[in-house]
N, C-alpha and C. Protein backbone atom coordinates (compact mmCIF):
# COMPACT_ATOMS: atom_id res chain seq x y z
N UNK A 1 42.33 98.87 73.52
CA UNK A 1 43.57 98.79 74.28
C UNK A 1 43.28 98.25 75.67
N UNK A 2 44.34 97.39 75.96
CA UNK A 2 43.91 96.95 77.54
C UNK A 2 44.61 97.78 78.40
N UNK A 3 44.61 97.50 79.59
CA UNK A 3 45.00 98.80 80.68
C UNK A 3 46.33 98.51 80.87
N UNK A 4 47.15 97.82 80.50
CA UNK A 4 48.37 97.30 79.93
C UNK A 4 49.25 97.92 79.26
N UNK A 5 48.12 98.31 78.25
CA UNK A 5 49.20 98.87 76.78
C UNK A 5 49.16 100.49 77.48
N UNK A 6 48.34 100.97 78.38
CA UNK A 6 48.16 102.28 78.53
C UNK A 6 48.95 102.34 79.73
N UNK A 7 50.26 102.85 79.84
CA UNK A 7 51.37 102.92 80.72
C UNK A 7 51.98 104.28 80.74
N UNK A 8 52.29 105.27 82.09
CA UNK A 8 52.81 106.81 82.13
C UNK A 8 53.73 106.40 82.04
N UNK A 9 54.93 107.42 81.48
CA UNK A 9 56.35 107.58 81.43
C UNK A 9 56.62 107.36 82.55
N UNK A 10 56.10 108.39 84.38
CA UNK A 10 56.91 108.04 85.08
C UNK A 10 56.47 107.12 85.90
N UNK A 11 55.49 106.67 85.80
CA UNK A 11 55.10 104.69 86.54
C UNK A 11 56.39 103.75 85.28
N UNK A 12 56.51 104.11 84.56
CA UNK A 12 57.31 102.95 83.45
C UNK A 12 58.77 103.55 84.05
N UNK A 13 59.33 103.97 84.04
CA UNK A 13 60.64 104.79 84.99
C UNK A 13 60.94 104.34 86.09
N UNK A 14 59.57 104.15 86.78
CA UNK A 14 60.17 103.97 88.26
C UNK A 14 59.78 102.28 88.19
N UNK A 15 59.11 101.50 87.26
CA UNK A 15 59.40 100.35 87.40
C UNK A 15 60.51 99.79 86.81
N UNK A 16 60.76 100.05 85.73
CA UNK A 16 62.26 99.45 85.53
C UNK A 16 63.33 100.04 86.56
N UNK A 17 62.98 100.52 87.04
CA UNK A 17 64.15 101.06 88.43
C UNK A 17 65.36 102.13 87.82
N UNK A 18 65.04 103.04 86.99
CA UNK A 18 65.88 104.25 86.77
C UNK A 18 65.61 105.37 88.19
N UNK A 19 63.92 105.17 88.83
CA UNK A 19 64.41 105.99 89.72
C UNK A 19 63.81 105.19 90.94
N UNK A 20 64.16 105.67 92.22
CA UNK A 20 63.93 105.41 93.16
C UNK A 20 62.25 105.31 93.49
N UNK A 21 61.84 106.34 93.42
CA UNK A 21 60.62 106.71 93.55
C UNK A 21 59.96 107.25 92.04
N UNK A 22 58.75 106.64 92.45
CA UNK A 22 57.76 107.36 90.75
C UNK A 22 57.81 109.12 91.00
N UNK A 23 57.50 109.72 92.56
CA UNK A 23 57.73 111.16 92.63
C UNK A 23 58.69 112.15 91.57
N UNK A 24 60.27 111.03 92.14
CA UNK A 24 61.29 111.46 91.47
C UNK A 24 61.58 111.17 89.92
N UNK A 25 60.28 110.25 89.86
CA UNK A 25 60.32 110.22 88.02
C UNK A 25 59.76 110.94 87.28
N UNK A 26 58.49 111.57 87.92
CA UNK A 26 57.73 112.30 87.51
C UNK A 26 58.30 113.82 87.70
N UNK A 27 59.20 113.94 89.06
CA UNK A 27 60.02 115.63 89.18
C UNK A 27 60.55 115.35 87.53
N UNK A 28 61.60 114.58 87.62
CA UNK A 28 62.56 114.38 86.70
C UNK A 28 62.13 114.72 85.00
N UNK A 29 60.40 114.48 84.66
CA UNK A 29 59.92 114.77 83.13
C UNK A 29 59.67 116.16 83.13
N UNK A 30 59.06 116.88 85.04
CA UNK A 30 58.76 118.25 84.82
C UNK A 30 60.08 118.39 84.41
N UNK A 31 60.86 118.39 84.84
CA UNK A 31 62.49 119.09 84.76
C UNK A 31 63.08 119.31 83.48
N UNK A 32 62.37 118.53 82.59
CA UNK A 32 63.18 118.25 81.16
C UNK A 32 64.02 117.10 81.57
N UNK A 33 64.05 116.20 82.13
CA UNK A 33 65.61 115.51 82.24
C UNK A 33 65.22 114.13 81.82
N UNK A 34 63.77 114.11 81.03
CA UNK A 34 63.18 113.00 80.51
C UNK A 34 63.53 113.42 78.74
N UNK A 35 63.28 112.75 77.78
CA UNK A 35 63.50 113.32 76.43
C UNK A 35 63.26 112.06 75.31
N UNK A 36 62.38 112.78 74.17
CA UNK A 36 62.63 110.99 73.34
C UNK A 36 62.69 112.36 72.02
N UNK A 37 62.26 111.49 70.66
CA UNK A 37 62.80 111.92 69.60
C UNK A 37 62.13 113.88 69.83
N UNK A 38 60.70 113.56 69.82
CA UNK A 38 60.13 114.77 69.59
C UNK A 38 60.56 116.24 71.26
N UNK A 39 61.02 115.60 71.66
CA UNK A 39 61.58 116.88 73.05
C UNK A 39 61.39 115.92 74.30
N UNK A 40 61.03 117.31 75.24
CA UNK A 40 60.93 116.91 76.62
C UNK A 40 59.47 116.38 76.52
N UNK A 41 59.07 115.25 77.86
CA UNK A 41 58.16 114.53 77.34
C UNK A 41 57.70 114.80 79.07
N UNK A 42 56.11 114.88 78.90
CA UNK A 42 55.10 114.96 80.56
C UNK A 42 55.02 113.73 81.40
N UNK A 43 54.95 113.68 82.78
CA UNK A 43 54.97 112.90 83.12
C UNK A 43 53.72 111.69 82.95
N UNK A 44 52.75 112.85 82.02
CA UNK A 44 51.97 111.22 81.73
C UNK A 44 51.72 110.95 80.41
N UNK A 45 52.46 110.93 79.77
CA UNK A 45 52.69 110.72 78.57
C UNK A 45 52.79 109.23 78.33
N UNK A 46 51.89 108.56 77.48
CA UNK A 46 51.98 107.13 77.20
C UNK A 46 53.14 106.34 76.65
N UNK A 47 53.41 105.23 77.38
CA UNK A 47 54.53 104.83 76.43
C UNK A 47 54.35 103.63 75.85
N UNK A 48 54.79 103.43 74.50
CA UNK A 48 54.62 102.40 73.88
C UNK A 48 56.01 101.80 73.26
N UNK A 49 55.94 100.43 73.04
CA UNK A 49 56.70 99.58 72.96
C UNK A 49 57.74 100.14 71.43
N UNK A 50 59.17 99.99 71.90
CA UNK A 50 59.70 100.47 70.14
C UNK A 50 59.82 102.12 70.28
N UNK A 51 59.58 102.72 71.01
CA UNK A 51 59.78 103.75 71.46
C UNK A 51 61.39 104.33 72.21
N UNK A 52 62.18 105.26 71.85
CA UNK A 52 63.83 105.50 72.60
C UNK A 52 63.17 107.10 73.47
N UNK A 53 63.83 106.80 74.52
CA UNK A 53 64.03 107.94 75.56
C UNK A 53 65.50 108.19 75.81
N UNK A 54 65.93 108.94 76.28
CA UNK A 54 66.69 109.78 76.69
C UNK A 54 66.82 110.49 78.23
N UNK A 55 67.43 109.64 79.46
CA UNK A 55 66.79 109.97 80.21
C UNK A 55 67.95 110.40 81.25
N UNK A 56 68.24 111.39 82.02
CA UNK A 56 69.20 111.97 82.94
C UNK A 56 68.96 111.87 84.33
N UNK A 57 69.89 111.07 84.80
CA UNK A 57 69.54 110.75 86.58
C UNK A 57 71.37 111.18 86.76
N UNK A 58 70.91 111.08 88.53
CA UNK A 58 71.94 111.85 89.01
C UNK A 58 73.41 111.13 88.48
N UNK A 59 73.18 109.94 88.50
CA UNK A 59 74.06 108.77 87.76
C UNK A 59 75.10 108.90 86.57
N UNK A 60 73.91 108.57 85.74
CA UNK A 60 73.89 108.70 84.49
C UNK A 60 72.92 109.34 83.23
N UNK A 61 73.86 109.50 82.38
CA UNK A 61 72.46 109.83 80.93
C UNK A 61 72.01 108.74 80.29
N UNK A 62 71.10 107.86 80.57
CA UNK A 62 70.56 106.68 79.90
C UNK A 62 70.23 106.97 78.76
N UNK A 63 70.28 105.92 77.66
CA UNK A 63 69.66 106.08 76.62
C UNK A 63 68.59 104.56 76.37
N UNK A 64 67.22 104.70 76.24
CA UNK A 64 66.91 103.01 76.80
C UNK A 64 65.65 102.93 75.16
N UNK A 65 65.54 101.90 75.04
CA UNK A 65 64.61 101.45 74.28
C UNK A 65 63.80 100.63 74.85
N UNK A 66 62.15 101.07 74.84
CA UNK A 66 61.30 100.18 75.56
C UNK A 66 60.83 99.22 74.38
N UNK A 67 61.44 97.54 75.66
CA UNK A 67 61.01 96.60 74.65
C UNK A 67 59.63 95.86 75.00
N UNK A 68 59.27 96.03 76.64
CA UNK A 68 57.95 95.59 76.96
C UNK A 68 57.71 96.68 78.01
N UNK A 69 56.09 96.99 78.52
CA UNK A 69 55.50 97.24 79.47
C UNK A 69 55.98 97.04 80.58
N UNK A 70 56.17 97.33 81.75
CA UNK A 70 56.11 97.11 83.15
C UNK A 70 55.41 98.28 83.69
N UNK A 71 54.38 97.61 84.91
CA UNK A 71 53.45 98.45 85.44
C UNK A 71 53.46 98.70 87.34
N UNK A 72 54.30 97.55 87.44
CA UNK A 72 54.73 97.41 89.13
C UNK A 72 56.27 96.94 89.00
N UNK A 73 56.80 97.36 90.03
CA UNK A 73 58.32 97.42 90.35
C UNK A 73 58.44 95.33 90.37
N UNK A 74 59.65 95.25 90.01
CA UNK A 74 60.17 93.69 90.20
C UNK A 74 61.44 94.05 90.04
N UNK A 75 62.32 92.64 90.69
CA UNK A 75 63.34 92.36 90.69
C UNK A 75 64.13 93.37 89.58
N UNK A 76 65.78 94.01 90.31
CA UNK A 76 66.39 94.31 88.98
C UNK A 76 66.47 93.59 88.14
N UNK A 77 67.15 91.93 88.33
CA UNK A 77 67.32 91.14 87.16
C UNK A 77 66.24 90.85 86.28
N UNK A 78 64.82 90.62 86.97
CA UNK A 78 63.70 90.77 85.65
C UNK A 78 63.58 91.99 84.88
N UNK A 79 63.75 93.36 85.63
CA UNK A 79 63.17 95.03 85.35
C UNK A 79 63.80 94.78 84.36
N UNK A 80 65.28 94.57 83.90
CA UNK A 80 66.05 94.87 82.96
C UNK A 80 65.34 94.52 81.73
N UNK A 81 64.58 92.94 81.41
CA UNK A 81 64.10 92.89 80.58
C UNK A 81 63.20 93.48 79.72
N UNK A 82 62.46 94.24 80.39
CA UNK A 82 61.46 95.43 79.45
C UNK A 82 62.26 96.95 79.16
N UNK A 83 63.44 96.74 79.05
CA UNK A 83 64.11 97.83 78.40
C UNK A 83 65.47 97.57 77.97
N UNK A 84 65.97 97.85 76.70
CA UNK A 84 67.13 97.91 75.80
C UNK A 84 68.32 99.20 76.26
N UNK A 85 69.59 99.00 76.81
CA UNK A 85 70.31 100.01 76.95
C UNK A 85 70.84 100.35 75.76
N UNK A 86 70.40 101.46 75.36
CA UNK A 86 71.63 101.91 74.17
C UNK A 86 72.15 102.97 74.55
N UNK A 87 72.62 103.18 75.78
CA UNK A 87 73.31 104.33 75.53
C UNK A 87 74.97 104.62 75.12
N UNK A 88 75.16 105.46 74.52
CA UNK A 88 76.58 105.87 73.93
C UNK A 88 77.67 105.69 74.25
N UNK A 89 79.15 104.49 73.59
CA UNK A 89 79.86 103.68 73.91
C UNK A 89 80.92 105.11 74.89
N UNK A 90 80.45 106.66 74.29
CA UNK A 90 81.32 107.86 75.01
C UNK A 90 80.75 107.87 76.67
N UNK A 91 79.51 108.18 77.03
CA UNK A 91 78.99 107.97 78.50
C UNK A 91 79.31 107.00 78.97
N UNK A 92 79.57 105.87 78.69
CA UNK A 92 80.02 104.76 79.36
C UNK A 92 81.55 104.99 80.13
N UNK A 93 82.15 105.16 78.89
CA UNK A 93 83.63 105.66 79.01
C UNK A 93 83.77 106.91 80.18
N UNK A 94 82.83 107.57 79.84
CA UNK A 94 82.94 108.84 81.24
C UNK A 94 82.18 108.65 82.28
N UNK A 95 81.68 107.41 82.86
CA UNK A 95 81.26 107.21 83.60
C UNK A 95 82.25 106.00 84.03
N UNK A 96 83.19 105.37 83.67
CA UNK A 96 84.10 104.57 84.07
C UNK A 96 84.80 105.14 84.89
N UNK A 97 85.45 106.58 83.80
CA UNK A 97 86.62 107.01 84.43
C UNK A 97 86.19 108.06 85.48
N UNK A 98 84.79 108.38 85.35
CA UNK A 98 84.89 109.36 86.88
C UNK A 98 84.84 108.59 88.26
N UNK A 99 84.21 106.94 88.05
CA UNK A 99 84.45 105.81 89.42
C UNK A 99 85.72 105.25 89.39
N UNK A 100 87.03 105.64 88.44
CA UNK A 100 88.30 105.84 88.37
C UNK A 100 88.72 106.72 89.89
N UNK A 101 88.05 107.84 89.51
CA UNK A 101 88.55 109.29 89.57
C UNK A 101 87.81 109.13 91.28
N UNK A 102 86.94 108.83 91.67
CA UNK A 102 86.06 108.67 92.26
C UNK A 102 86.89 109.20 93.95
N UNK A 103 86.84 110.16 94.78
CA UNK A 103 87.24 110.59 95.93
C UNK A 103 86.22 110.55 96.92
N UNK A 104 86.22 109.39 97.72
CA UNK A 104 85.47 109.49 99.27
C UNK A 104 85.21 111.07 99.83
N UNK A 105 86.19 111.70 100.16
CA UNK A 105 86.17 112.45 101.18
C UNK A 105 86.68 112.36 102.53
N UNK A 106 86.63 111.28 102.80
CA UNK A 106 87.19 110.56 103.80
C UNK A 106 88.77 110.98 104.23
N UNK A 107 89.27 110.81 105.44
CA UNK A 107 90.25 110.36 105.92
C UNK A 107 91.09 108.99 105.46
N UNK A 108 92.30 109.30 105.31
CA UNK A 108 93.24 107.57 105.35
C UNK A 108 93.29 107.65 107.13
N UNK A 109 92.87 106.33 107.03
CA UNK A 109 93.28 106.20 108.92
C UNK A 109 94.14 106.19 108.96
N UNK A 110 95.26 106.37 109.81
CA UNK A 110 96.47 106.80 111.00
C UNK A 110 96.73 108.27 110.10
N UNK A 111 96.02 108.86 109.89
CA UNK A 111 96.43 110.46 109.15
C UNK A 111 95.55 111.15 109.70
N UNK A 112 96.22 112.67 109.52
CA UNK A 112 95.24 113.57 110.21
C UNK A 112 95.00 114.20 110.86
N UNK A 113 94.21 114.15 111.75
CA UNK A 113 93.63 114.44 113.60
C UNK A 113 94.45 113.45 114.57
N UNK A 114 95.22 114.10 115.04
CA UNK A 114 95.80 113.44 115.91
C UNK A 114 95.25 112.19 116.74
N UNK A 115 95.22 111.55 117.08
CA UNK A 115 94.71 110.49 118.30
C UNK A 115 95.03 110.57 119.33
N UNK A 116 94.15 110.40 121.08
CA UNK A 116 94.32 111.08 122.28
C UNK A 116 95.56 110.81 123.01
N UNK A 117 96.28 109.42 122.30
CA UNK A 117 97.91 109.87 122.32
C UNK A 117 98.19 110.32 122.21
N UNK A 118 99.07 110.82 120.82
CA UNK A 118 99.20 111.47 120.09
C UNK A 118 98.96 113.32 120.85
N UNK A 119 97.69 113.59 121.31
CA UNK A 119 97.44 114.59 121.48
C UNK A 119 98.31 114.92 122.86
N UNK A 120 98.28 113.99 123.62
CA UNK A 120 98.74 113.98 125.14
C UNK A 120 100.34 114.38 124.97
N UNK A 121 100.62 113.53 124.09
CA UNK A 121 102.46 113.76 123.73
C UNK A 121 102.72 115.40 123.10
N UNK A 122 101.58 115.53 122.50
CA UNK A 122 101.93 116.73 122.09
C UNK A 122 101.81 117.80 123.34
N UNK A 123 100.44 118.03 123.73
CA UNK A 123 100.53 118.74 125.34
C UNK A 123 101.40 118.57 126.14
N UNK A 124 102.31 117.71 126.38
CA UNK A 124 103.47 117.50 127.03
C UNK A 124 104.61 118.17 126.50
N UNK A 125 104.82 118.09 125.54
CA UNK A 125 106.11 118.57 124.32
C UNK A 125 105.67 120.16 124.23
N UNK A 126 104.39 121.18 124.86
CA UNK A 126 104.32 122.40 124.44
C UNK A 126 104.61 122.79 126.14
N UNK A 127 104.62 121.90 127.11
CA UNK A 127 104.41 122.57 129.16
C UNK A 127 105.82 122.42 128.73
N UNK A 128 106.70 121.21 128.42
CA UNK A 128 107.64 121.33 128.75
C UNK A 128 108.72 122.43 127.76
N UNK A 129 107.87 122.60 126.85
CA UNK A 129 109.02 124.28 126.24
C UNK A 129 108.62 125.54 126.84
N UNK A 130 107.49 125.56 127.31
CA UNK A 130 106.75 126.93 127.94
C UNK A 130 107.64 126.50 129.46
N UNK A 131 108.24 125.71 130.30
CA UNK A 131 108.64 125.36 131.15
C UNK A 131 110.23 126.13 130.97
N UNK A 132 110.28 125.73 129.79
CA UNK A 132 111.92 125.62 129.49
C UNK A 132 112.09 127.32 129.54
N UNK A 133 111.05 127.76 129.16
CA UNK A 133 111.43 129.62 128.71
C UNK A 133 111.64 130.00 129.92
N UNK A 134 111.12 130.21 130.88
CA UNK A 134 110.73 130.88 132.39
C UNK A 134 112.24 130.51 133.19
């Protein structure tokens, strides 16, 4: 075997770019949130070509088939090529509709918190009823 064919789950993870960091690929197999036919799988567990994982990021639940090796990070548009998405036409669908569903948190601007207009008019509108009582 060349040093090629001998590739960890989470160096192969973090080069096709499922995670950010190999750290967080390797947390991610302790965790269980890695998985292929036979269970949860170690973070150095070999991977070979023709092989399906099962893999859970904060994202999404991937389902990927490795079709080649990668051993160093590249481009997304190349990464894609050494792995097959199959995951389930249902996750897709619930991952549409929750960036449907999807809530900032945010403010709509001119709503809200008053603005230091706004605030001034109001301090004016409370002297002049506290004025009005006396």
């Amino acid at each position: 075997m060349t040093e090629k064919e001998k590739l960890r789950i989470d160096k192969y993870l973090w080069a096709i770019r499922l995670f950010k960091t190999r750290s967080l690929a390797a947390d991610a197999c302790e965790k269980g949130k890695v998985k292929n036919e036979a269970g949860q799988v170690k973070p150095s567990r070999q991977v070979h070509i023709g092989e399906e994982y099962e893999v859970k990021t904060e994202s999404k639940r991937w389902r990927i088939r490795v079709t080649g090796l990668l051993d160093h990070r590249l481009a997304h548009t190349e990464a894609v090529k050494y792995y097959l998405d199959i995951t389930p036409a249902e996750e897709l669908q619930r991952i549409q509709f929750q960036a449907a569903s999807f809530h900032t948190g945010k403010r709509l601007s001119k709503v809200g918190r008053p603005t230091k207009k706004q605030r001034r008019d109001l301090d004016g509108m409370e002297t002049d009823e506290s004025e009005q009582l006396r």
